[in-house]
PDB file of N, CA and C in Angstrom:
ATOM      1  N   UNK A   1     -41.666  40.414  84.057  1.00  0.00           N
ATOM      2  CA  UNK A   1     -41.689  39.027  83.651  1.00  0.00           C
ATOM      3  C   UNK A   1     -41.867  38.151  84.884  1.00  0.00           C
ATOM      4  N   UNK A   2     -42.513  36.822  84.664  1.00  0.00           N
ATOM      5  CA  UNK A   2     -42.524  36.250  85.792  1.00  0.00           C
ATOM      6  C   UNK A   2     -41.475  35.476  85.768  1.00  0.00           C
ATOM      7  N   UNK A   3     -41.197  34.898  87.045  1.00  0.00           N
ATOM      8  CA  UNK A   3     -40.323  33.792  87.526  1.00  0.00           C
ATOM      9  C   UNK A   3     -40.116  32.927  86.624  1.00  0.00           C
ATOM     10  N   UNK A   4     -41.623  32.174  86.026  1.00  0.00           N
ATOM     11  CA  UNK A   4     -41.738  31.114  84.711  1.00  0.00           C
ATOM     12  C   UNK A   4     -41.037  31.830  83.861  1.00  0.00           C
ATOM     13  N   UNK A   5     -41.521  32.495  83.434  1.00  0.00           N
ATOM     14  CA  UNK A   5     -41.645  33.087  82.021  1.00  0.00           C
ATOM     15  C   UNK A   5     -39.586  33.561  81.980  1.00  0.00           C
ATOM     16  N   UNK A   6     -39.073  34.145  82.882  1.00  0.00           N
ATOM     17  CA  UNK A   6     -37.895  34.283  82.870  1.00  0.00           C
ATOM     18  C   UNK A   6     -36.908  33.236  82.921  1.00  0.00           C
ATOM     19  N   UNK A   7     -37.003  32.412  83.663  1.00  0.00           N
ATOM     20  CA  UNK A   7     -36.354  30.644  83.456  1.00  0.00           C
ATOM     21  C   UNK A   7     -36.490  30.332  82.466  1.00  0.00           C
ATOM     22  N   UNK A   8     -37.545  30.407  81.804  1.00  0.00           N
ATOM     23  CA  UNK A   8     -37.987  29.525  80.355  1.00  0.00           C
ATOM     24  C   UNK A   8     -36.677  30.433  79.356  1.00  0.00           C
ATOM     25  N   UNK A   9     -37.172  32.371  79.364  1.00  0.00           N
ATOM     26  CA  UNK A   9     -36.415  32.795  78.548  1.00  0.00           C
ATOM     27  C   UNK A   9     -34.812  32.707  78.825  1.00  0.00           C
ATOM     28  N   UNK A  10     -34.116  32.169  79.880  1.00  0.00           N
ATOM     29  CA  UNK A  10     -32.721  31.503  80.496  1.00  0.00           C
ATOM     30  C   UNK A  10     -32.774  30.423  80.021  1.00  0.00           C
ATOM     31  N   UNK A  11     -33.124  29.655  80.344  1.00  0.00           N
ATOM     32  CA  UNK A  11     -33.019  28.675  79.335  1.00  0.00           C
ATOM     33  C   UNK A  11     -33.070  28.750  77.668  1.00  0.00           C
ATOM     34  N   UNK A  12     -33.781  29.430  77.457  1.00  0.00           N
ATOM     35  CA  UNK A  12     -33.593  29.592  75.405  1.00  0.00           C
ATOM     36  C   UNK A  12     -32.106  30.164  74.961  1.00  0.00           C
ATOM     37  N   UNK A  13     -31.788  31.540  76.433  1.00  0.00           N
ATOM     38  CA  UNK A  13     -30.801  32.018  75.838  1.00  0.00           C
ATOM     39  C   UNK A  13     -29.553  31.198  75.854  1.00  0.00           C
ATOM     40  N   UNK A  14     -29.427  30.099  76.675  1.00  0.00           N
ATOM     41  CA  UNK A  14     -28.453  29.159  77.189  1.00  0.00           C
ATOM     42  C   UNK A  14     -28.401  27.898  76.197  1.00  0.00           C
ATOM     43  N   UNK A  15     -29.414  28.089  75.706  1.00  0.00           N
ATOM     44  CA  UNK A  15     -29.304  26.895  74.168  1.00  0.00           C
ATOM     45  C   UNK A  15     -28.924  28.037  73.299  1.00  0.00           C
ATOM     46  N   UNK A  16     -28.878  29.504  72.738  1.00  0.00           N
ATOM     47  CA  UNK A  16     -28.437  30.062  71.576  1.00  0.00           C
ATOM     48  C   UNK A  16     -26.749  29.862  72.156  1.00  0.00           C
ATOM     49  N   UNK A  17     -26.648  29.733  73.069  1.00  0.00           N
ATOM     50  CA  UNK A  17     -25.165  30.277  73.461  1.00  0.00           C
ATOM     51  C   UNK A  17     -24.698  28.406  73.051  1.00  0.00           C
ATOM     52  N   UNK A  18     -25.268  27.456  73.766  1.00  0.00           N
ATOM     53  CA  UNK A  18     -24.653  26.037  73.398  1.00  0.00           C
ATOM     54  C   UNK A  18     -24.831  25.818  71.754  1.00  0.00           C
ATOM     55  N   UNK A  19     -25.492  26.222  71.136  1.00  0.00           N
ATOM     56  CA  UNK A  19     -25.793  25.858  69.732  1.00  0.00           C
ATOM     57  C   UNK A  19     -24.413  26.753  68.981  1.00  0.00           C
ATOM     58  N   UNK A  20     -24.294  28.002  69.692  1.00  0.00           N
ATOM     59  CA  UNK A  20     -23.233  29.305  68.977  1.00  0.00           C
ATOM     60  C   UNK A  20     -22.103  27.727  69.471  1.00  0.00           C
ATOM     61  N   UNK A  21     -21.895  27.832  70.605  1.00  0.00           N
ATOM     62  CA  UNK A  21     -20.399  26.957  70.525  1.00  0.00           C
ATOM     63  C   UNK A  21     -20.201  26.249  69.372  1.00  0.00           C
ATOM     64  N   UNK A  22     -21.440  25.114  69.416  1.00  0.00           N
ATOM     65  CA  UNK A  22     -21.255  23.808  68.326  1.00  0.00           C
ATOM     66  C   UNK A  22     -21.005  23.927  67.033  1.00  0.00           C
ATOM     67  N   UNK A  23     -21.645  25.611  66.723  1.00  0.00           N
ATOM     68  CA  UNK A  23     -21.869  25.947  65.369  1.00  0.00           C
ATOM     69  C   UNK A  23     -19.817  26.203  65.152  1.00  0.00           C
ATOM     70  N   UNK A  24     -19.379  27.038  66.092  1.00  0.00           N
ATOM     71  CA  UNK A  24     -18.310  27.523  65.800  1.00  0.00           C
ATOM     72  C   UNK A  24     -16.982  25.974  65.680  1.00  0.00           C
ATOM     73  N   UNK A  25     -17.399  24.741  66.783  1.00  0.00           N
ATOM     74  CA  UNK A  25     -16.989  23.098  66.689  1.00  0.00           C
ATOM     75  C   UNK A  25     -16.903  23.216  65.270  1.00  0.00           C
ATOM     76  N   UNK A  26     -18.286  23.147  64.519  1.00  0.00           N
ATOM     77  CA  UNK A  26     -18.740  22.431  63.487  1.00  0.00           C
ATOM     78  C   UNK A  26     -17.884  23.364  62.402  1.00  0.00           C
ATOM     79  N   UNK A  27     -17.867  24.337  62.727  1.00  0.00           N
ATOM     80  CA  UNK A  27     -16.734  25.857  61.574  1.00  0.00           C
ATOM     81  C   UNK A  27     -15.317  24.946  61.148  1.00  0.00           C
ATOM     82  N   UNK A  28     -14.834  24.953  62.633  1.00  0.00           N
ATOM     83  CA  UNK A  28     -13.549  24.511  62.600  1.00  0.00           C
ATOM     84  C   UNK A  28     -12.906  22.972  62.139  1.00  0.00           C
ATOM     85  N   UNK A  29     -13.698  22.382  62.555  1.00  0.00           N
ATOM     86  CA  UNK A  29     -13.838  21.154  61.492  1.00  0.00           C
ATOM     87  C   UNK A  29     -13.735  20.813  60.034  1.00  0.00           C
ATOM     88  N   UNK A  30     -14.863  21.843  60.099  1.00  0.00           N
ATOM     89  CA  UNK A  30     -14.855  21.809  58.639  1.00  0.00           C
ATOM     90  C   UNK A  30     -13.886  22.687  57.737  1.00  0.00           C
ATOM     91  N   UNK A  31     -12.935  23.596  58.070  1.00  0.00           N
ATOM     92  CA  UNK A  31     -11.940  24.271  58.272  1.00  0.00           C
ATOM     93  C   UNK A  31     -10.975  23.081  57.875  1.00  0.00           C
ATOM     94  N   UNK A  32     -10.799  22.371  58.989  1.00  0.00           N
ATOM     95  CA  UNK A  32     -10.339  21.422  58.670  1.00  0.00           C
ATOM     96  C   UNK A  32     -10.048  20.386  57.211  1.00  0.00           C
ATOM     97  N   UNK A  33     -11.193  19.828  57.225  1.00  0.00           N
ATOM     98  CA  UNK A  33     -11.740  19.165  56.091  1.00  0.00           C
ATOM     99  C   UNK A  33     -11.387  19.559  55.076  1.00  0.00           C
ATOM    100  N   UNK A  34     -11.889  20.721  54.781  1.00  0.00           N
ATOM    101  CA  UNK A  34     -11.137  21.727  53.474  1.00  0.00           C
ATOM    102  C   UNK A  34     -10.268  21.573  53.164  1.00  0.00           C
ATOM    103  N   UNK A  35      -9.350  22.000  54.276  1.00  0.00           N
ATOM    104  CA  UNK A  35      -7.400  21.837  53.862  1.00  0.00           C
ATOM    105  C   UNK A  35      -7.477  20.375  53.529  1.00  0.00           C
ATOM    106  N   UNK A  36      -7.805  19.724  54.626  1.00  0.00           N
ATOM    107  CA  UNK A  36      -7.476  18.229  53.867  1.00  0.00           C
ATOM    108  C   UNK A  36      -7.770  17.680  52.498  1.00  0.00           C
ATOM    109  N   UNK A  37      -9.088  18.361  52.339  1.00  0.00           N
ATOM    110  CA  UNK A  37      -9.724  17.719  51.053  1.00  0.00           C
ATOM    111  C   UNK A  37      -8.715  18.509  50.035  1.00  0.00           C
ATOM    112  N   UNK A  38      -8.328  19.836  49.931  1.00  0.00           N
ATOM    113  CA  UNK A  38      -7.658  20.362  49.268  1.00  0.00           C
ATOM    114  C   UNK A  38      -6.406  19.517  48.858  1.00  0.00           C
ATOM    115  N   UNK A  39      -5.804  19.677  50.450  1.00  0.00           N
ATOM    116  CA  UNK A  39      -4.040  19.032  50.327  1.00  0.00           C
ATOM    117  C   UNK A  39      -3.903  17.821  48.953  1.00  0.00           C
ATOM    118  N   UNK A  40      -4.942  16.421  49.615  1.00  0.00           N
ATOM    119  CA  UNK A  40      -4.485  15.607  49.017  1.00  0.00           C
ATOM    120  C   UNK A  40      -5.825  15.212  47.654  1.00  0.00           C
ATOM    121  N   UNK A  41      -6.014  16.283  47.210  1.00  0.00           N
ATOM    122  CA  UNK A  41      -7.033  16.111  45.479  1.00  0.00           C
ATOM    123  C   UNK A  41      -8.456  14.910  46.241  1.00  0.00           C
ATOM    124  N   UNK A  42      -8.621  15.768  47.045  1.00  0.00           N
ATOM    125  CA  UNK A  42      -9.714  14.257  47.661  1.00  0.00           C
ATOM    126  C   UNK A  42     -10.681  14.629  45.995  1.00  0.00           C
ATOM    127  N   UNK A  43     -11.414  15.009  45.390  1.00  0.00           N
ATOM    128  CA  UNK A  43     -12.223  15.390  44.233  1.00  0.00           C
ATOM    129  C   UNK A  43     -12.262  14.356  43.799  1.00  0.00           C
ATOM    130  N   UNK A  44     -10.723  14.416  43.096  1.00  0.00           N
ATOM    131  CA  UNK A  44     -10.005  13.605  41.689  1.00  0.00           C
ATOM    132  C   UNK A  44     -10.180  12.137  42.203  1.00  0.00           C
ATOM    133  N   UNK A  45      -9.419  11.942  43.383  1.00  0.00           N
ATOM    134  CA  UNK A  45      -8.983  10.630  43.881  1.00  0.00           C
ATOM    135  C   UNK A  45     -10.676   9.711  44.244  1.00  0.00           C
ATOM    136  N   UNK A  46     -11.630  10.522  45.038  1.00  0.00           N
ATOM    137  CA  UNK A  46     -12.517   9.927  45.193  1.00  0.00           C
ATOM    138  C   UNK A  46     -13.513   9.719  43.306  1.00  0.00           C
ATOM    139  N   UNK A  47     -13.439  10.825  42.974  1.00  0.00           N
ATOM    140  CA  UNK A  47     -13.953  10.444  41.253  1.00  0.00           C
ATOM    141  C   UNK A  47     -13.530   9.328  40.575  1.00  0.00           C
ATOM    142  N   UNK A  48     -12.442   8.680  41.198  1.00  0.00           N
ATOM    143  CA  UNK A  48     -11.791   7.700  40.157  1.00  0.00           C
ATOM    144  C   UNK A  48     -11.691   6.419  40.912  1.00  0.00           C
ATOM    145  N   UNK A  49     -12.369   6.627  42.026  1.00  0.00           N
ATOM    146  CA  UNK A  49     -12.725   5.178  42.986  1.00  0.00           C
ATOM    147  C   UNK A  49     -13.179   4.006  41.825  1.00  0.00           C
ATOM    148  N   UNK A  50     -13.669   2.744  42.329  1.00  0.00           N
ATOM    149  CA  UNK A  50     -14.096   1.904  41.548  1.00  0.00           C
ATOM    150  C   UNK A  50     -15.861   2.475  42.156  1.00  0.00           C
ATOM    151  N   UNK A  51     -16.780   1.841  40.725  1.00  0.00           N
ATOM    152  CA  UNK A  51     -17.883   2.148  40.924  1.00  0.00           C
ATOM    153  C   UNK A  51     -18.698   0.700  40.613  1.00  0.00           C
ATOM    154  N   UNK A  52     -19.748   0.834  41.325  1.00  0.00           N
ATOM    155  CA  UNK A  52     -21.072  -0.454  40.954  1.00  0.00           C
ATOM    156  C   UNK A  52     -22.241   0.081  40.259  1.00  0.00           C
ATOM    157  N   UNK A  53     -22.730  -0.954  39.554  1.00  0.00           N
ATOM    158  CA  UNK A  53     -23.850  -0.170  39.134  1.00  0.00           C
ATOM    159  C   UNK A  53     -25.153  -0.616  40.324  1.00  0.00           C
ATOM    160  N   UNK A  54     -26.525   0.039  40.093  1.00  0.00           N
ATOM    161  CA  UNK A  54     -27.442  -0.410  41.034  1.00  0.00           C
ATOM    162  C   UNK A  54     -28.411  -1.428  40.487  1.00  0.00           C
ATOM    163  N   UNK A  55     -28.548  -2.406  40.669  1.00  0.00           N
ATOM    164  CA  UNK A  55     -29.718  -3.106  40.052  1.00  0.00           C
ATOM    165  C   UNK A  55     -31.538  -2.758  40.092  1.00  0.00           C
ATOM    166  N   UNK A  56     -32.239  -2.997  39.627  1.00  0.00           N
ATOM    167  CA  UNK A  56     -33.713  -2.333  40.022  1.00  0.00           C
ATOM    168  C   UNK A  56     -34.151  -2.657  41.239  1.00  0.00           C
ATOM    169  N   UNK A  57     -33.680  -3.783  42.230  1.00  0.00           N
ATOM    170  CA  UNK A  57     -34.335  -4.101  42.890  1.00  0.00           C
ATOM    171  C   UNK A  57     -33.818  -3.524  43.974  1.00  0.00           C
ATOM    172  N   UNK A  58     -32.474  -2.552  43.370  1.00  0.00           N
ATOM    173  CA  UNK A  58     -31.458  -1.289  44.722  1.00  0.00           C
ATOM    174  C   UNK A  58     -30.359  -2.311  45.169  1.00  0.00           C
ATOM    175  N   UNK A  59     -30.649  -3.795  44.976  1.00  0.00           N
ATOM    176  CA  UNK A  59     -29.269  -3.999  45.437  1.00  0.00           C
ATOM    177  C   UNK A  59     -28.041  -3.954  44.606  1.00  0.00           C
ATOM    178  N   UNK A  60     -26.557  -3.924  45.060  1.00  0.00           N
ATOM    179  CA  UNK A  60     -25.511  -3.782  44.296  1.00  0.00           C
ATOM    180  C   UNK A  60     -25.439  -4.386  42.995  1.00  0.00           C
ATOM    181  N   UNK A  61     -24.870  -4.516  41.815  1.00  0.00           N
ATOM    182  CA  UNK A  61     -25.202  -5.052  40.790  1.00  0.00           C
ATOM    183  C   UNK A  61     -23.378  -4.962  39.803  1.00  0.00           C
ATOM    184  N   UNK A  62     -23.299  -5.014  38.977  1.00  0.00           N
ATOM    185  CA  UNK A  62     -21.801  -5.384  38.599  1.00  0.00           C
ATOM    186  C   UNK A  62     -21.123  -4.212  38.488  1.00  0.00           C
ATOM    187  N   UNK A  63     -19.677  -4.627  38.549  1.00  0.00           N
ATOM    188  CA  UNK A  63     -18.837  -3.482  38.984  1.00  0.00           C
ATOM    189  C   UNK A  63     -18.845  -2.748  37.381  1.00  0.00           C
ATOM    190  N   UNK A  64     -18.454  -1.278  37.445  1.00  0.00           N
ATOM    191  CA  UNK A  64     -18.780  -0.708  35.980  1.00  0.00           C
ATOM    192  C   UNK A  64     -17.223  -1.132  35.113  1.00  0.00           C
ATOM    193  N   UNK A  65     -17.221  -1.172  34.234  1.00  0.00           N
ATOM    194  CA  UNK A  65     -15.839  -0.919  33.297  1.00  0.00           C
ATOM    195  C   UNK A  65     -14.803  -0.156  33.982  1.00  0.00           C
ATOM    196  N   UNK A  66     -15.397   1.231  33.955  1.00  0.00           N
ATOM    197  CA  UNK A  66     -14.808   2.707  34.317  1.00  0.00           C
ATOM    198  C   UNK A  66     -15.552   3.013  35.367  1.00  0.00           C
ATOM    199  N   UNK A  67     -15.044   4.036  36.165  1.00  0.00           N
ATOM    200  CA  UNK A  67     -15.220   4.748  37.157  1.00  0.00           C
ATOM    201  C   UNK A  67     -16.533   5.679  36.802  1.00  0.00           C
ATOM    202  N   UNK A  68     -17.918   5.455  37.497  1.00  0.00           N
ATOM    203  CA  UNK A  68     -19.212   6.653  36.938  1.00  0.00           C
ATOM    204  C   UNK A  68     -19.535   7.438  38.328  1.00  0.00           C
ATOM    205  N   UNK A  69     -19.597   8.776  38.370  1.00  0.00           N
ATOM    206  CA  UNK A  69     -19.669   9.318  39.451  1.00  0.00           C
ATOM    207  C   UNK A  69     -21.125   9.233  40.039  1.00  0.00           C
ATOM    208  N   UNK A  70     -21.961   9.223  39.105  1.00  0.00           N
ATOM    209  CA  UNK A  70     -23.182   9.154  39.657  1.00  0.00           C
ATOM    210  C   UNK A  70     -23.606   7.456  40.381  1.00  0.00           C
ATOM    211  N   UNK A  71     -23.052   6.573  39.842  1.00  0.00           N
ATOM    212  CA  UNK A  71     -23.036   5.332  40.907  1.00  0.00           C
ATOM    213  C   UNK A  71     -22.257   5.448  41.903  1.00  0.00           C
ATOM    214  N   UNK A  72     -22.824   4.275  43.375  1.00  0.00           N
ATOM    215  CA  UNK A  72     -22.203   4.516  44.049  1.00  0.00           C
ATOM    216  C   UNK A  72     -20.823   3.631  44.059  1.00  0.00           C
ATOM    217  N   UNK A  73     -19.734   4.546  45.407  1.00  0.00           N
ATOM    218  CA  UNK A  73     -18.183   3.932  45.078  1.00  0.00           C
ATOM    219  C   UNK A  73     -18.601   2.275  45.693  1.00  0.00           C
ATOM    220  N   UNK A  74     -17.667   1.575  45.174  1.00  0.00           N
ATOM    221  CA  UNK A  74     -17.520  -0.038  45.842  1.00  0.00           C
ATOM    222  C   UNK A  74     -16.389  -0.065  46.440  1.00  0.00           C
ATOM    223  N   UNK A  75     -16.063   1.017  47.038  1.00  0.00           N
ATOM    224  CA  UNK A  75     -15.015   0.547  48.373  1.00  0.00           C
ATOM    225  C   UNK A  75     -15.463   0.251  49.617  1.00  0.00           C
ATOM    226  N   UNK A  76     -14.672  -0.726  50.326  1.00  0.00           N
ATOM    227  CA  UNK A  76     -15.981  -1.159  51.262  1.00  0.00           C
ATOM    228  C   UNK A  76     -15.354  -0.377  52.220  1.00  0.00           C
ATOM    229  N   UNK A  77     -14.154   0.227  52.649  1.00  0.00           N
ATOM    230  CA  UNK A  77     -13.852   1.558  53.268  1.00  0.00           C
ATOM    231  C   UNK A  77     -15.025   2.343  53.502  1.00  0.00           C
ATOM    232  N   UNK A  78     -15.947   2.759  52.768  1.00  0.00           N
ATOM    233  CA  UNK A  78     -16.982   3.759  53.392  1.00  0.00           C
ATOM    234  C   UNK A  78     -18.119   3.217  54.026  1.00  0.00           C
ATOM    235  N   UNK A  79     -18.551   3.605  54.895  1.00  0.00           N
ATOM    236  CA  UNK A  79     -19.752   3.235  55.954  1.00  0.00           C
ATOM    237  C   UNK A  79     -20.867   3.048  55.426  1.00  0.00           C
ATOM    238  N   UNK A  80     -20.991   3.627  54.315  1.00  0.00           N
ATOM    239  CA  UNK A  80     -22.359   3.698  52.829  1.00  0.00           C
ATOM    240  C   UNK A  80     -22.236   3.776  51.640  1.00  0.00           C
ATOM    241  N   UNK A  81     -22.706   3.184  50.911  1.00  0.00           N
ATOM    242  CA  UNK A  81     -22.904   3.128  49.669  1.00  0.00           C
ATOM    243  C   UNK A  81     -22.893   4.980  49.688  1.00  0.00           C
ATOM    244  N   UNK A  82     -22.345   5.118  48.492  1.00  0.00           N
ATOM    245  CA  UNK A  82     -22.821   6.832  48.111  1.00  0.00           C
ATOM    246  C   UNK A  82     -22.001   6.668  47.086  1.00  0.00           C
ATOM    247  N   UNK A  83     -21.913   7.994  45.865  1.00  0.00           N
ATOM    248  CA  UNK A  83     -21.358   8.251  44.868  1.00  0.00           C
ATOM    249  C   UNK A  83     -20.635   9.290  44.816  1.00  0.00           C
ATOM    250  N   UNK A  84     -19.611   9.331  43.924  1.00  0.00           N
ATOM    251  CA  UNK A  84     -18.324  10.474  44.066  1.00  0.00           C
ATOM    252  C   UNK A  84     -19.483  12.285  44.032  1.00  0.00           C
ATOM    253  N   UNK A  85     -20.815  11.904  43.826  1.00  0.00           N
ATOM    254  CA  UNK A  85     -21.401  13.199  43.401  1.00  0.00           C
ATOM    255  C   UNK A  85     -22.022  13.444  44.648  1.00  0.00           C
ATOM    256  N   UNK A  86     -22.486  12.429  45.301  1.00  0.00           N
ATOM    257  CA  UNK A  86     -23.338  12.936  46.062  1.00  0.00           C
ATOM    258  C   UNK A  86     -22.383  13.476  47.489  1.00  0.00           C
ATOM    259  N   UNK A  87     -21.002  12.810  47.568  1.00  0.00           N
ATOM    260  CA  UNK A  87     -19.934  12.958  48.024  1.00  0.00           C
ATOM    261  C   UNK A  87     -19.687  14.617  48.051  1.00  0.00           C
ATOM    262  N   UNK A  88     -19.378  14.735  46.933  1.00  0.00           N
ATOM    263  CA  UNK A  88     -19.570  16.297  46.543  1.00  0.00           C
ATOM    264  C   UNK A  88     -20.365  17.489  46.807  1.00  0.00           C
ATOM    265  N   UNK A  89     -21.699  17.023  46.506  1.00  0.00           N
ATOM    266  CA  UNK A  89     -22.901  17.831  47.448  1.00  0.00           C
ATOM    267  C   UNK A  89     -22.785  18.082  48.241  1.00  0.00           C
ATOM    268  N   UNK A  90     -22.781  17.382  49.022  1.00  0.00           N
ATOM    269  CA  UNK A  90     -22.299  17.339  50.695  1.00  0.00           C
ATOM    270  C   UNK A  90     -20.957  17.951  50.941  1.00  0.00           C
ATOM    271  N   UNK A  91     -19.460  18.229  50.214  1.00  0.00           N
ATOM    272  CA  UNK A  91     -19.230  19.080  50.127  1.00  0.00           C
ATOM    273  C   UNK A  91     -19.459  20.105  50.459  1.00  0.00           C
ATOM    274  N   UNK A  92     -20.422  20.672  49.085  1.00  0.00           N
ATOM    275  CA  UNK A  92     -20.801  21.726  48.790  1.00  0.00           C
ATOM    276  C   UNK A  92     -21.257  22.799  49.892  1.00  0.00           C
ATOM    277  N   UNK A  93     -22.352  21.623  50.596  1.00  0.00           N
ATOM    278  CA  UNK A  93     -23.091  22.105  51.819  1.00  0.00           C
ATOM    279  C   UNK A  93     -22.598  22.659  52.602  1.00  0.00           C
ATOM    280  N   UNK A  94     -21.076  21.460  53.186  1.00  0.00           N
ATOM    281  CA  UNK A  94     -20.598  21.956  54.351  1.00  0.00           C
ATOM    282  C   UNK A  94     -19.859  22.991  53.985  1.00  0.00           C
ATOM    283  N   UNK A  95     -19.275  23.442  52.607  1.00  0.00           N
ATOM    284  CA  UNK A  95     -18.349  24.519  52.515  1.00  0.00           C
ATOM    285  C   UNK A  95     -19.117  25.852  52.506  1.00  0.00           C
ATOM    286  N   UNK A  96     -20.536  25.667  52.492  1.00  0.00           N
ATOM    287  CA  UNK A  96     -21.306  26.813  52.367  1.00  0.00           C
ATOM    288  C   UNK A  96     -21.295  27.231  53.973  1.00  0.00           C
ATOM    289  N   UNK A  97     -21.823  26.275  55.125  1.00  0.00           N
ATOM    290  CA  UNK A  97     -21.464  26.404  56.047  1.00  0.00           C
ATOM    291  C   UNK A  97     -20.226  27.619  56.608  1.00  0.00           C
ATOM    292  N   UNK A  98     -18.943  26.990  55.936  1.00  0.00           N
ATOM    293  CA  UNK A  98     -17.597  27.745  56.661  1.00  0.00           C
ATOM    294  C   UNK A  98     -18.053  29.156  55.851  1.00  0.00           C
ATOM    295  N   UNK A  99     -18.748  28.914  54.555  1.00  0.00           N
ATOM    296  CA  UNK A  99     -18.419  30.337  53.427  1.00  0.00           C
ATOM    297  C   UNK A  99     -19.321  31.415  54.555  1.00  0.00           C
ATOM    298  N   UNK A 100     -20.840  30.566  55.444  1.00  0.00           N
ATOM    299  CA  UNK A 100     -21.527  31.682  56.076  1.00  0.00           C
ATOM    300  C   UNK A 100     -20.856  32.236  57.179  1.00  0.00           C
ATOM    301  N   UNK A 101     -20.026  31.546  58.232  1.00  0.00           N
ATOM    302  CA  UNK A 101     -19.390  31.788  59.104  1.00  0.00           C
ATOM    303  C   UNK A 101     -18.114  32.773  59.062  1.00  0.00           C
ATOM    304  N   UNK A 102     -18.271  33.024  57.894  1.00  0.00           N
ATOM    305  CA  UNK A 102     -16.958  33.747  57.453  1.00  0.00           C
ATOM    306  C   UNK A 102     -17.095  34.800  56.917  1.00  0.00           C
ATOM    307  N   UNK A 103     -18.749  35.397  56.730  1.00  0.00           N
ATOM    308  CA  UNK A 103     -19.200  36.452  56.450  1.00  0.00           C
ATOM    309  C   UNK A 103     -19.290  36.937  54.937  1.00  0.00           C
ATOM    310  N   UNK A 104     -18.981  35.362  54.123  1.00  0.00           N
ATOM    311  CA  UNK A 104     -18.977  35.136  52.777  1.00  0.00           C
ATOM    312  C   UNK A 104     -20.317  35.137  51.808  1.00  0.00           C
ATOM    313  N   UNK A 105     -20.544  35.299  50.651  1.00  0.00           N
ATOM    314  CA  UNK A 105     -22.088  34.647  49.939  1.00  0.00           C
ATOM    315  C   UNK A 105     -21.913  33.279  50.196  1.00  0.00           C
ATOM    316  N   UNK A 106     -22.939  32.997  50.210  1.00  0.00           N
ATOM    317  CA  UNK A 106     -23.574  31.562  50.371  1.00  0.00           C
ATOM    318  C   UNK A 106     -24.599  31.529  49.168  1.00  0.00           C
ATOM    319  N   UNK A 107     -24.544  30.637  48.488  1.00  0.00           N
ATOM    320  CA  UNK A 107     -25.319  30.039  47.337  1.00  0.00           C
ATOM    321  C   UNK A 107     -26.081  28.803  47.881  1.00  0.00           C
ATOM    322  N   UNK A 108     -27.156  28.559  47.393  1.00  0.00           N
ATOM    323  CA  UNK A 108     -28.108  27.615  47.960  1.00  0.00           C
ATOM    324  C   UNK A 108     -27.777  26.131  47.387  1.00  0.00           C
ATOM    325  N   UNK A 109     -28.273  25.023  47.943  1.00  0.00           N
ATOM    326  CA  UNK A 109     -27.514  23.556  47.133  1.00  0.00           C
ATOM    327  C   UNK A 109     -29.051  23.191  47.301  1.00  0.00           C
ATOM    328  N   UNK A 110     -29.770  23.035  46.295  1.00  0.00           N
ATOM    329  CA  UNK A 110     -30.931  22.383  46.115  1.00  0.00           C
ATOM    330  C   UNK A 110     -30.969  21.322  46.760  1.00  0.00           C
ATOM    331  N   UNK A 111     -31.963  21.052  47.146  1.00  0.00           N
ATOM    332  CA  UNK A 111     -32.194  19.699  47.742  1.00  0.00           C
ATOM    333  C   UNK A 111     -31.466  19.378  49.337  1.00  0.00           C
ATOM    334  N   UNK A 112     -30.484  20.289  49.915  1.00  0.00           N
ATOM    335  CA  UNK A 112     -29.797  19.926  50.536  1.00  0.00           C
ATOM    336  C   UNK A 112     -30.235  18.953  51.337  1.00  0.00           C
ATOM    337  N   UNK A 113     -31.142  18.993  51.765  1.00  0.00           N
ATOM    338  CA  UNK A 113     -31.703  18.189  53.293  1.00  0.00           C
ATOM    339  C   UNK A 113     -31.776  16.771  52.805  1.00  0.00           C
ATOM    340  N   UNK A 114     -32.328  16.510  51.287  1.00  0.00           N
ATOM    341  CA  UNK A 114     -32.425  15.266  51.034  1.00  0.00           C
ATOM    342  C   UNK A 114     -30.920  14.734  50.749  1.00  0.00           C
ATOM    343  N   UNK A 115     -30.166  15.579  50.336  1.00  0.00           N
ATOM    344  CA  UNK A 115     -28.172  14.915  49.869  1.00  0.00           C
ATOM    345  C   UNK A 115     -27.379  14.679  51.679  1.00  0.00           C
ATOM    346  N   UNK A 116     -27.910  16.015  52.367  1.00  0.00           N
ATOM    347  CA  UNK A 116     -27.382  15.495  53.869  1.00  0.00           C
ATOM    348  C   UNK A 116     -28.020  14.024  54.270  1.00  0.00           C
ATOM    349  N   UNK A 117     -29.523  13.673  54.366  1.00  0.00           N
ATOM    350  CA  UNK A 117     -30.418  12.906  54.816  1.00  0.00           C
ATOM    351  C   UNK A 117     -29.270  11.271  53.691  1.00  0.00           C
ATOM    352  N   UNK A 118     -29.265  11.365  52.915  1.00  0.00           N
ATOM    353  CA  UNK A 118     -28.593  10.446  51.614  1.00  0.00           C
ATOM    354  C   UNK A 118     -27.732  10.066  52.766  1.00  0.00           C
ATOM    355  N   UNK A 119     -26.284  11.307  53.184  1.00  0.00           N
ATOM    356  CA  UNK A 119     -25.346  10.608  53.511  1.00  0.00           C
ATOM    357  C   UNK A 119     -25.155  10.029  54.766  1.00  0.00           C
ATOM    358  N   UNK A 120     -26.293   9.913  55.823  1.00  0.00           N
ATOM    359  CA  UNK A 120     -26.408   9.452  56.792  1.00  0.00           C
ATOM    360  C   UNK A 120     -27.279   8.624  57.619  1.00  0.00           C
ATOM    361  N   UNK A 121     -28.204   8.188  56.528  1.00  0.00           N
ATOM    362  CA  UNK A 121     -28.667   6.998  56.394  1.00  0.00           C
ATOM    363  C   UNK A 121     -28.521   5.702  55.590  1.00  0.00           C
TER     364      UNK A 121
END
């Protein structure tokens, strides 16, 4: 191998090794999360938030009667508009995450990229 060609492949292996750390960060976190979400019924409690409906033109529009999971919550506590479902997805995702790290099945969440992309824009 040359000089290039061996730096370059030091360097790739030095990003699998920084990415392995973050991945194992990102494990434990979400480790985290779990218990928490577990401990205190985050599911239930966020399902029964107050909800808005959306108007056509996307902006906020009147608050619903009842609590609908598929609108988003109207607490102004969260950084984004989102809904107790899509809340959930995202969930889903990250628990698939800990389920791969753990040498578990992993089931696929349709769409994921667009429900991650949802909650962080």
């Amino acid at each position: 191998m040359s000089g290039n060609l061996n730096s370059q492949a030091i360097k790739i292996a030095n990003s699998v090794m920084t990415l392995s750390q973050q991945t194992m960060a990102l494990y434990q976190q979400i480790v985290a999360l779990n218990a928490a979400w577990t401990d205190i019924g985050a599911a239930t409690a966020i399902a029964a938030m107050a909800t808005t409906a959306i108007n056509a033109d996307g902006s906020p529009g009147a608050a619903d009667g009842a609590p609908n999971v598929a609108h988003p919550i109207s607490n102004v506590g969260l950084s984004q508009a989102v809904s107790s479902n899509q809340i959930a997805q995202a969930k889903t995702i990250l628990d698939g995450i800990r389920l791969y790290v753990e040498g578990q099945a992993v089931t696929t969440q349709v769409g994921a990229r667009a429900i991650l992309n949802a909650m962080i824009n």
